[in-house]
C-alpha atoms as a PDB file:
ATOM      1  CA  UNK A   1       0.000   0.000   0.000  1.00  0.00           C
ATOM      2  CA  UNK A   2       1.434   3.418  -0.786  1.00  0.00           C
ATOM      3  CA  UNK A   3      -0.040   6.874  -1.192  1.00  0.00           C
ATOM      4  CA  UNK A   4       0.221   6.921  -4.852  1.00  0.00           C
ATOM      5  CA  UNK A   5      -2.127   9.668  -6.331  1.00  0.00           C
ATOM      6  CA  UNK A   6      -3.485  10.990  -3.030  1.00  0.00           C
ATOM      7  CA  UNK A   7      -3.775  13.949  -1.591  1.00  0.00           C
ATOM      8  CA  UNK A   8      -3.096  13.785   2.076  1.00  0.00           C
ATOM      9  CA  UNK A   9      -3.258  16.434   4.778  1.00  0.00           C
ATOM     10  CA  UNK A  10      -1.721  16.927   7.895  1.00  0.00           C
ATOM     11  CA  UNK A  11      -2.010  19.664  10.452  1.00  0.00           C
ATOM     12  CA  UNK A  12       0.891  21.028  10.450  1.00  0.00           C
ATOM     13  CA  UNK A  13       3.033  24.436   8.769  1.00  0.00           C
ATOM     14  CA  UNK A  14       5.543  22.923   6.098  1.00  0.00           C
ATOM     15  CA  UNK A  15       8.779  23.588   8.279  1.00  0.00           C
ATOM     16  CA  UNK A  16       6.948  21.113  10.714  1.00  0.00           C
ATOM     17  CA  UNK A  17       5.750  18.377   8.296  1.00  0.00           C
ATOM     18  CA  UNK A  18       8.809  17.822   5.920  1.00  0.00           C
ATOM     19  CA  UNK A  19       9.207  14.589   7.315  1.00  0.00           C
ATOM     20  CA  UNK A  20       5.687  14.095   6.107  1.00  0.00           C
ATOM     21  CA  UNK A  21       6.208  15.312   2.930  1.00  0.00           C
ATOM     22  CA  UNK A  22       8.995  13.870   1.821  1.00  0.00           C
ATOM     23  CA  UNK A  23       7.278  10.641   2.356  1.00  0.00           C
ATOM     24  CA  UNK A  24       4.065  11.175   0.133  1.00  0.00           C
ATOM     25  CA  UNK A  25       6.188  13.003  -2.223  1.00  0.00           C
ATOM     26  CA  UNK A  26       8.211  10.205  -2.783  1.00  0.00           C
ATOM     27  CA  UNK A  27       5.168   7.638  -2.677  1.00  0.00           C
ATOM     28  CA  UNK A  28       3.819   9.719  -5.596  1.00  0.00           C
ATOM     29  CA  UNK A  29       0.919  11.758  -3.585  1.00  0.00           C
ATOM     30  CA  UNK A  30       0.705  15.001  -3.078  1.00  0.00           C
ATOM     31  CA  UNK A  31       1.251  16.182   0.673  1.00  0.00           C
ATOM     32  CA  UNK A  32      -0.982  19.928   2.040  1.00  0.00           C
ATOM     33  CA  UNK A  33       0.688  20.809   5.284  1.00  0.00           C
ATOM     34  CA  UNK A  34      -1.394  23.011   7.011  1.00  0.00           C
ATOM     35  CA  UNK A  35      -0.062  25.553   9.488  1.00  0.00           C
ATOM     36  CA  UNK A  36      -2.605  25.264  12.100  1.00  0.00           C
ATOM     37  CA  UNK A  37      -1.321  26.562  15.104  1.00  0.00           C
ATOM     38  CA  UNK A  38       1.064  29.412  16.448  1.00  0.00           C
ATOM     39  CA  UNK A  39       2.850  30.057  19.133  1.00  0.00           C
ATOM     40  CA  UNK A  40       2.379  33.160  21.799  1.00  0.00           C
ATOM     41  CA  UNK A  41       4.980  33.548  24.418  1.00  0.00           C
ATOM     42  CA  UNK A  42       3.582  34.470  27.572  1.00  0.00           C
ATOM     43  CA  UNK A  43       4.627  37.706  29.117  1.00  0.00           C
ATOM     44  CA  UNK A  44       7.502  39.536  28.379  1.00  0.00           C
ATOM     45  CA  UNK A  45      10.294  37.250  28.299  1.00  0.00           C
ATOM     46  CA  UNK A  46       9.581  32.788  28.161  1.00  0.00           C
ATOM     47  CA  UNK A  47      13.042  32.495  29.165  1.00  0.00           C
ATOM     48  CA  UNK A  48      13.198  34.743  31.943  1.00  0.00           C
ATOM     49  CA  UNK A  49      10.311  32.985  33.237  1.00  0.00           C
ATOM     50  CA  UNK A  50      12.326  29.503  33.037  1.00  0.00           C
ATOM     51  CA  UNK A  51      15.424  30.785  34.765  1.00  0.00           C
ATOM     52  CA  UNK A  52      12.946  32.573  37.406  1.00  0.00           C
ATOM     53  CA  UNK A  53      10.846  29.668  38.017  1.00  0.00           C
ATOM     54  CA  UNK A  54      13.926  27.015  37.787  1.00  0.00           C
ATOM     55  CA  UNK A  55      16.110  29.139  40.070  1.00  0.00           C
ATOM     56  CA  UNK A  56      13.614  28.904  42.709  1.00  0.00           C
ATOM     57  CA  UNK A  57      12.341  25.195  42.542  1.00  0.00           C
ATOM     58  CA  UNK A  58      15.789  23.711  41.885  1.00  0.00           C
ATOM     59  CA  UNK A  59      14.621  20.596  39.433  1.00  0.00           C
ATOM     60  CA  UNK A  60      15.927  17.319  39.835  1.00  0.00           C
ATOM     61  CA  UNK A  61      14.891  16.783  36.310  1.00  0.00           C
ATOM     62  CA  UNK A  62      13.653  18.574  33.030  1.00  0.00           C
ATOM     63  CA  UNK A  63      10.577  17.033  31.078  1.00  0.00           C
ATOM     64  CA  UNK A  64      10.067  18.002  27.393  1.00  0.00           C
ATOM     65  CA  UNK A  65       6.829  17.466  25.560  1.00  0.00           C
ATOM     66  CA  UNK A  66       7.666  19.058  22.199  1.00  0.00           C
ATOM     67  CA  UNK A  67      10.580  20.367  20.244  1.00  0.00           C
ATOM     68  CA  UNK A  68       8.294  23.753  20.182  1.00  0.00           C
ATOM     69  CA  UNK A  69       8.842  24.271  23.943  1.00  0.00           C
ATOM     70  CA  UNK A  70      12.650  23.282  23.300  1.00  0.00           C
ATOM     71  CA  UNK A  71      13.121  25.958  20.211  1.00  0.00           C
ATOM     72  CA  UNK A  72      11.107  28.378  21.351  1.00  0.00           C
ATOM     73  CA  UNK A  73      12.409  28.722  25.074  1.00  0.00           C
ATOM     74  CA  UNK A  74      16.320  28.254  23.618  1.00  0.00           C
ATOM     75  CA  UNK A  75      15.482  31.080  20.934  1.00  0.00           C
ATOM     76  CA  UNK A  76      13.863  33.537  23.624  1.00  0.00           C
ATOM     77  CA  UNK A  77      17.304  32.731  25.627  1.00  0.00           C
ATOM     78  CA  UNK A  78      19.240  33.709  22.583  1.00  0.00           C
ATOM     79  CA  UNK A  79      17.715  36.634  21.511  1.00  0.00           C
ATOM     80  CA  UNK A  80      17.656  38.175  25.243  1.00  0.00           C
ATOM     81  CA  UNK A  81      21.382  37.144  25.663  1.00  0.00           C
ATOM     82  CA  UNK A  82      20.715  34.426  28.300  1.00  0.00           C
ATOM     83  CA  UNK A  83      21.715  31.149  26.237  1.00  0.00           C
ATOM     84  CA  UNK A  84      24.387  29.943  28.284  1.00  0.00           C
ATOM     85  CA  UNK A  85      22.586  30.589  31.124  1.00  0.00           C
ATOM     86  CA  UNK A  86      19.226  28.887  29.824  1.00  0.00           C
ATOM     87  CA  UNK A  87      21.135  25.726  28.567  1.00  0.00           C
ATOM     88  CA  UNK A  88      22.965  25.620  31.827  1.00  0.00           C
ATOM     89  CA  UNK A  89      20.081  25.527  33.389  1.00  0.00           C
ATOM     90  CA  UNK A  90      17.895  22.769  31.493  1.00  0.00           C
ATOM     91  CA  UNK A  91      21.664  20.472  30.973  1.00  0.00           C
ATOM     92  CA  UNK A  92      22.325  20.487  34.563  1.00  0.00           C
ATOM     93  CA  UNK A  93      19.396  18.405  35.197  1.00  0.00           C
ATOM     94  CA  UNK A  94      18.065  14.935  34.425  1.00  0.00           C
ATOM     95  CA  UNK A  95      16.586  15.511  30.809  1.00  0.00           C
ATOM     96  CA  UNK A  96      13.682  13.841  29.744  1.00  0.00           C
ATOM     97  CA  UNK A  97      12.345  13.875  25.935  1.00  0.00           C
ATOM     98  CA  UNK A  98       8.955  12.839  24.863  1.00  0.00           C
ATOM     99  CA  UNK A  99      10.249  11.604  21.082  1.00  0.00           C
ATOM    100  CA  UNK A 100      12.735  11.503  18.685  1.00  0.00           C
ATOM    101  CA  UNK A 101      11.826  14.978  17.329  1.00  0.00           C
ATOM    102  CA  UNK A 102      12.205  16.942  20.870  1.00  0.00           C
ATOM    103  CA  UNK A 103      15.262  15.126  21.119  1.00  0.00           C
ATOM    104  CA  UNK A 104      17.065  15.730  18.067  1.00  0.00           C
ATOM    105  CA  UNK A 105      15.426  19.795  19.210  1.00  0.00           C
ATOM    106  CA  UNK A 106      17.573  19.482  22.863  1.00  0.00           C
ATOM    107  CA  UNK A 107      20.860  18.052  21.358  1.00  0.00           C
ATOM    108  CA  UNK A 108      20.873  20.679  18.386  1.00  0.00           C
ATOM    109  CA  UNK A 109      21.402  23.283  21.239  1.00  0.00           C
ATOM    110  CA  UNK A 110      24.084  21.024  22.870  1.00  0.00           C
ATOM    111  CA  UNK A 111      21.869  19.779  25.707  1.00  0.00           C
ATOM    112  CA  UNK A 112      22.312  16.067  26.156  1.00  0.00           C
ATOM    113  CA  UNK A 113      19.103  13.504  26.541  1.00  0.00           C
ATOM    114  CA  UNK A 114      18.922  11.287  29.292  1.00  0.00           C
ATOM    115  CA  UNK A 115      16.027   9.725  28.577  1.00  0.00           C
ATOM    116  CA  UNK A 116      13.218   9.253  26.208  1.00  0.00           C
ATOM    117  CA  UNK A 117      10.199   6.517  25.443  1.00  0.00           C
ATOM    118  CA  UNK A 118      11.328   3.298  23.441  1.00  0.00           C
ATOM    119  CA  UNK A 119       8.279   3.762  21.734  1.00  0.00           C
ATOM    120  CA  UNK A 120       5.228   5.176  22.709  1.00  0.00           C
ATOM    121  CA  UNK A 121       5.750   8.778  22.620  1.00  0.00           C
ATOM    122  CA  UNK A 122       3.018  10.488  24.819  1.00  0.00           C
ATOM    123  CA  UNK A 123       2.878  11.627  28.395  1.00  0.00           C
ATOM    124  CA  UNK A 124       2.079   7.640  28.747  1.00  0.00           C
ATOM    125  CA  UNK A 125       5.717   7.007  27.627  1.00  0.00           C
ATOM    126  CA  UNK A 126       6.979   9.686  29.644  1.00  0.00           C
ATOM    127  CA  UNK A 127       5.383   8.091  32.209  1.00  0.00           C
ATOM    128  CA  UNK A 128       7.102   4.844  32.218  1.00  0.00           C
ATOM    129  CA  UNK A 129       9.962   6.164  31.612  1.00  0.00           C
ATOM    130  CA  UNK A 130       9.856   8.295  35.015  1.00  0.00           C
ATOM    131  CA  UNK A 131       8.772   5.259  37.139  1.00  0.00           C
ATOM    132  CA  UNK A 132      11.989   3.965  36.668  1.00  0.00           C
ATOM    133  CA  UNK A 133      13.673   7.103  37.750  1.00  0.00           C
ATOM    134  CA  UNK A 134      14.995   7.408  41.680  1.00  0.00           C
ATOM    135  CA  UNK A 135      12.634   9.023  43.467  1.00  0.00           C
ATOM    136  CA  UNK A 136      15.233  10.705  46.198  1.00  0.00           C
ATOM    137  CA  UNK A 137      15.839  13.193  43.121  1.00  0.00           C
ATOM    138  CA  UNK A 138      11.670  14.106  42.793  1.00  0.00           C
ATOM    139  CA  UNK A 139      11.007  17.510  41.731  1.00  0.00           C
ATOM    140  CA  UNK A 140      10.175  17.475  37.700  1.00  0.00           C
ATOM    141  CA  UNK A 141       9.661  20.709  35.961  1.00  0.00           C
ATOM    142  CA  UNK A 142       7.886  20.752  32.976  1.00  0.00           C
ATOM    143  CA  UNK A 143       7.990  23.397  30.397  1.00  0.00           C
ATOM    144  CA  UNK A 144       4.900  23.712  28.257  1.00  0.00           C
ATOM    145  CA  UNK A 145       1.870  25.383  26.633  1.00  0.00           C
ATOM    146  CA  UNK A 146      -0.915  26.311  28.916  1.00  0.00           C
ATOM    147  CA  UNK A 147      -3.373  24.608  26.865  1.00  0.00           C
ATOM    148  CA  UNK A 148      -2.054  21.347  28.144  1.00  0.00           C
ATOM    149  CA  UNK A 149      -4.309  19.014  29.856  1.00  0.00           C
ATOM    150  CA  UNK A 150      -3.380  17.894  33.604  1.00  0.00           C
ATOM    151  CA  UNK A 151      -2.494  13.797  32.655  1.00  0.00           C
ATOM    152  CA  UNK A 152       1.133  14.127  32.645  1.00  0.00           C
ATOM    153  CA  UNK A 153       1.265  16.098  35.852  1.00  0.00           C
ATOM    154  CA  UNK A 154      -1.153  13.884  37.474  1.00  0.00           C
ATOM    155  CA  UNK A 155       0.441  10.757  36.241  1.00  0.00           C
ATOM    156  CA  UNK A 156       3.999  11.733  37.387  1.00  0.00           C
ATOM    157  CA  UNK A 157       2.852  12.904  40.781  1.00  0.00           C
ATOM    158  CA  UNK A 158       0.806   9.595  41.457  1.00  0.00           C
ATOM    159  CA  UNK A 159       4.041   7.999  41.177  1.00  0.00           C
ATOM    160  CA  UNK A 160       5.373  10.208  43.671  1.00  0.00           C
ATOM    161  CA  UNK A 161       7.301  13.135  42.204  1.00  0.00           C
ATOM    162  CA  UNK A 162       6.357  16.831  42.917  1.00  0.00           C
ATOM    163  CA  UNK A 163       5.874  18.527  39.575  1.00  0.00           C
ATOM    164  CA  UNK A 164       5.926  21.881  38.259  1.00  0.00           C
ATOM    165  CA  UNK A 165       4.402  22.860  34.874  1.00  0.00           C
ATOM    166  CA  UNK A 166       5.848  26.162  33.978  1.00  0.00           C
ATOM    167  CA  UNK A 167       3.402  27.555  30.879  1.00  0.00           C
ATOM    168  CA  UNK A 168       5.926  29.603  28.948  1.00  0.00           C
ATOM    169  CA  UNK A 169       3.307  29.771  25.977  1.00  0.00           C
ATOM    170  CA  UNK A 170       0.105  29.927  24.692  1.00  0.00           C
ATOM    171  CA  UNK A 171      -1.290  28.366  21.576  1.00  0.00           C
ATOM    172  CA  UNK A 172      -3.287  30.439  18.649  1.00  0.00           C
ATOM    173  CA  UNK A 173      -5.254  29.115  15.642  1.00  0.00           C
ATOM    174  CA  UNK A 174      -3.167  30.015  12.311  1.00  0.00           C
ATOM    175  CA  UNK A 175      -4.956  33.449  10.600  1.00  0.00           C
ATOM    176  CA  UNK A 176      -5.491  31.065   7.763  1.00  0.00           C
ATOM    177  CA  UNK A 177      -4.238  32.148   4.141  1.00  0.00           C
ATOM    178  CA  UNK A 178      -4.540  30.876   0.708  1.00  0.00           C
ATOM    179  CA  UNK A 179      -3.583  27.226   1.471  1.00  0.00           C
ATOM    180  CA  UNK A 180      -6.266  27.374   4.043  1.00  0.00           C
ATOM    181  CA  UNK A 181      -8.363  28.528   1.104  1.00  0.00           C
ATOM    182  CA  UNK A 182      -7.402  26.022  -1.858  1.00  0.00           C
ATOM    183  CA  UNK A 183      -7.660  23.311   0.920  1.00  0.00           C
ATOM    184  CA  UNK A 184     -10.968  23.947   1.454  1.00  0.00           C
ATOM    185  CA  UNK A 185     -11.863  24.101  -2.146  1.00  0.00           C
ATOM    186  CA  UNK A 186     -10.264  20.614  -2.693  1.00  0.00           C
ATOM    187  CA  UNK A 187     -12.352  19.366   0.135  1.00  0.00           C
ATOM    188  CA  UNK A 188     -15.320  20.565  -1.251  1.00  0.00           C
ATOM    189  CA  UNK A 189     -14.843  18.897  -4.356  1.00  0.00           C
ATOM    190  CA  UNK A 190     -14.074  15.598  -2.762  1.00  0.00           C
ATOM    191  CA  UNK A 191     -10.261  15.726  -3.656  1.00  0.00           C
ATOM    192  CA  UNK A 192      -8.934  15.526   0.092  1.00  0.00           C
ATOM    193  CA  UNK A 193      -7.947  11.763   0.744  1.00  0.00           C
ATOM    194  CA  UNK A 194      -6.497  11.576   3.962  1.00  0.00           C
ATOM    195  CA  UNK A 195      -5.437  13.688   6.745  1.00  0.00           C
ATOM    196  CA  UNK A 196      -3.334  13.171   9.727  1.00  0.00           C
ATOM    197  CA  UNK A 197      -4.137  15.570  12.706  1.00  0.00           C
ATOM    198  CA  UNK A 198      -0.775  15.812  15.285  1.00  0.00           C
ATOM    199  CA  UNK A 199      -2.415  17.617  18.520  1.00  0.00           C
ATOM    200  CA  UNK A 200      -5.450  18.015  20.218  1.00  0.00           C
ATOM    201  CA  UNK A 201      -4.697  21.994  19.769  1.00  0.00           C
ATOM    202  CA  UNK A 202      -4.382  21.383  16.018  1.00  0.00           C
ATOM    203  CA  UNK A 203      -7.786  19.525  16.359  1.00  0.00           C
ATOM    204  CA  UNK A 204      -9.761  22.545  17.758  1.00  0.00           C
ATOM    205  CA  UNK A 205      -7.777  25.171  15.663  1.00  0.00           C
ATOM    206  CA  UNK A 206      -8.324  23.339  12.673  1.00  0.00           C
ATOM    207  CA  UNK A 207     -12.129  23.245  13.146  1.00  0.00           C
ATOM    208  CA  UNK A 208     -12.076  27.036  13.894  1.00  0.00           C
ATOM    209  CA  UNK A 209      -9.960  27.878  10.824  1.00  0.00           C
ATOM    210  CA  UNK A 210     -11.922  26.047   8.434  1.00  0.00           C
ATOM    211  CA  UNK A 211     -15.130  27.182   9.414  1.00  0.00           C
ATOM    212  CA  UNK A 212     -14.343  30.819   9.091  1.00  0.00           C
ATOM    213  CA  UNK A 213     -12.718  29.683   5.414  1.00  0.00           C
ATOM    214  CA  UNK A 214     -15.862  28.083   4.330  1.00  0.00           C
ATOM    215  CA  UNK A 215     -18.066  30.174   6.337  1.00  0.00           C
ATOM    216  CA  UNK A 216     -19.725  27.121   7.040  1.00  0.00           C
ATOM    217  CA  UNK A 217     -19.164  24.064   9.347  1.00  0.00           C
ATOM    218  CA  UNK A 218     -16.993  21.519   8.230  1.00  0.00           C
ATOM    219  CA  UNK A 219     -17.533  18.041   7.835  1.00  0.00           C
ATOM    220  CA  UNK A 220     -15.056  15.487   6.757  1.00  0.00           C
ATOM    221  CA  UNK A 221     -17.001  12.623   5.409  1.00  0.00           C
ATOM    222  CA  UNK A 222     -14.931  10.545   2.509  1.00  0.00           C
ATOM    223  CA  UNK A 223     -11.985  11.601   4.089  1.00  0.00           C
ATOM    224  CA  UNK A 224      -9.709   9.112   5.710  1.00  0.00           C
ATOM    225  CA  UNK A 225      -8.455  10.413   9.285  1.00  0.00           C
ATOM    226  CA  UNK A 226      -6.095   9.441  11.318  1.00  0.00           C
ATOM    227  CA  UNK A 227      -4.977  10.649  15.194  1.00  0.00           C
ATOM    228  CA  UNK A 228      -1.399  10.352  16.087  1.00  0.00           C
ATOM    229  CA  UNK A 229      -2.101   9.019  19.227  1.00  0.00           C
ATOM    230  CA  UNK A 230      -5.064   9.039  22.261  1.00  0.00           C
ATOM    231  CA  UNK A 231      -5.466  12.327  23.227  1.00  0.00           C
ATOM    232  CA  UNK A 232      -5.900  13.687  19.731  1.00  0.00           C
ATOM    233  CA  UNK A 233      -8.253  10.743  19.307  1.00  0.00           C
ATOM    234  CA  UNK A 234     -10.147  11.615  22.403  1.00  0.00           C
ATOM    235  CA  UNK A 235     -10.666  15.526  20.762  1.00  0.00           C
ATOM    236  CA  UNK A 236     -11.515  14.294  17.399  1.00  0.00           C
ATOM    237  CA  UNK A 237     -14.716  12.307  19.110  1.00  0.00           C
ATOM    238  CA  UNK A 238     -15.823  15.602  20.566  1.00  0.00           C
ATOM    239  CA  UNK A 239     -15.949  16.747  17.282  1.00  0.00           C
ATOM    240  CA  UNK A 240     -17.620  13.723  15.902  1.00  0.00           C
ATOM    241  CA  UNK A 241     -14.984  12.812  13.598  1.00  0.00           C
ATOM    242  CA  UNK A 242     -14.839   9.064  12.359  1.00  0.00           C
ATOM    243  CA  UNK A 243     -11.396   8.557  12.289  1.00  0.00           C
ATOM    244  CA  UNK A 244      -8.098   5.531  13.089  1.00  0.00           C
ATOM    245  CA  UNK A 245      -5.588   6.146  16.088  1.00  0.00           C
ATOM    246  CA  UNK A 246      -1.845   5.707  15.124  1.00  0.00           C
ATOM    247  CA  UNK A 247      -0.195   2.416  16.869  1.00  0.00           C
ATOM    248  CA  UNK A 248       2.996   4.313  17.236  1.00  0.00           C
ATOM    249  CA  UNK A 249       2.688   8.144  18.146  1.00  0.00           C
ATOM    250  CA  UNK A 250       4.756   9.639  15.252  1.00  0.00           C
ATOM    251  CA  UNK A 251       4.330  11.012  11.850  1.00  0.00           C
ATOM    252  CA  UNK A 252       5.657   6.997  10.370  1.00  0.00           C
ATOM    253  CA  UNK A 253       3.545   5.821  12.175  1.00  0.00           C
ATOM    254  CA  UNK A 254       0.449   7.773  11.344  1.00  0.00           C
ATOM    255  CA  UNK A 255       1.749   7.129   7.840  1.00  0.00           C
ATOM    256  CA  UNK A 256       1.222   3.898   8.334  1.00  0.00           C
ATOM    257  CA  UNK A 257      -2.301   4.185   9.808  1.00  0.00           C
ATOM    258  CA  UNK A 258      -3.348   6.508   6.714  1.00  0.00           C
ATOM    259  CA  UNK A 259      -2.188   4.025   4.452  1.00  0.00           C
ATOM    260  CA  UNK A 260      -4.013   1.328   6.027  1.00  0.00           C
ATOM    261  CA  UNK A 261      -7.466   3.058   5.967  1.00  0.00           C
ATOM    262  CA  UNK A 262      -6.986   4.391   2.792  1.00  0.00           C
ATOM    263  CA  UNK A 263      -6.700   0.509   1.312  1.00  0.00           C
END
């Protein structure tokens, strides 16, 4: 099964998704990233916020849900002059990635991975990954988007660390634009084959982007979907979207998944 002659979404900007694209491309379909979401730092300064907050709680270790928290904190750092300081900071603790792609984010700014999921690359993952950790060294900071839900937090601290979520951003549906535009043409016209949605933000921002588009609400009937993993899955029900979950949370995996469903 490849994606030969289809056109496939996925909800993210093309910077994001050229993993994603490369793939179809090279399976013969056509790939529409879609720039869903954007970042908004909160308050004056992300990174002044991190040192602030990680100054005072002293972490034992650093969790990392995305490699947007990782550039977006590192770039703050570097464009206020704090970089050393900032990477100091987040390398002189236990570091903790959720995936490949937050790793690969950490090491490009020289800050070494101590651990990540073998596989299933959710707060889940992150999870089981933290049981194993020593729990004399307990205090976790997490840096992350305050549109996160509470299951990591919870999770970790029912297995006995004290957490701290610092919420150095704030997510934003895209303004939209003309591949917002031709996308909802093609999906009109039936020409949208499959689409892979990455985030329960992307889930809610892409519902609130295409309805001002169409001027309508959207439905995605003949269209195969696929979640990258449970929460997303869980957010796409709300919306009443028929859709697959991803075995593996990652764009090759969701791959996969889309390729299945699309037969």
């Amino acid at each position: 099964m490849t994606l030969h002659s289809r056109n496939v979404a996925i909800t993210r900007g093309p910077e994001d998704a050229a993993e994603f694209i490369s793939v179809v491309e090279r399976e013969g379909g056509r790939a529409i990233p879609l720039p869903t979401i954007r970042l908004v730092g909160r308050g004056e300064s992300v990174s002044a916020e991190y040192l602030r907050e990680s100054g005072v709680y002293n972490p034992d270790y650093t969790v990392f849900m995305s490699s947007k928290a990782v550039r977006l904190l590192m770039e703050d750092a570097r464009s206020r002059g704090t970089y050393d300081e900032t990477r100091l900071a987040v390398a002189n603790t236990i570091v903790v990635a959720v995936g490949p792609k937050t790793a690969a984010a950490l090491e490009g700014y020289d800050i070494r991975v101590n651990a990540m999921p073998e596989s299933v690359y959710s707060s889940v993952g992150v999870g089981e990954v933290m049981s194993r950790m020593d729990r004399a060294k307990s205090r976790v900071l997490v840096p992350r988007s305050g549109a996160s839900t509470p299951f990591l937090r919870e999770l970790l601290e029912k297995e006995g660390f004290d957490v701290l979520e610092v919420h150095l951003y704030d997510v934003e549906p895209h303004p939209g634009g003309p591949v917002w535009e031709e996308f909802a043409a093609m999906l009109g016209s039936g020409d949208v084959h499959g689409m892979v949605f990455t985030s329960v933000s992307s889930v809610r921002a892409f519902f609130h982007i295409m309805e001002r588009v169409a001027g309508a609400p959207i439905h995605l009937e003949g269209v195969a979907v696929v979640s990258i993993g449970p929460f997303t899955s869980e957010e796409l029900e709300r919306f009443g979207v028929s859709h697959h979950v991803s075995g593996v949370h990652t764009v090759a995996g969701s791959l996969d998944a889309l390729r299945g469903a699309l037969g």
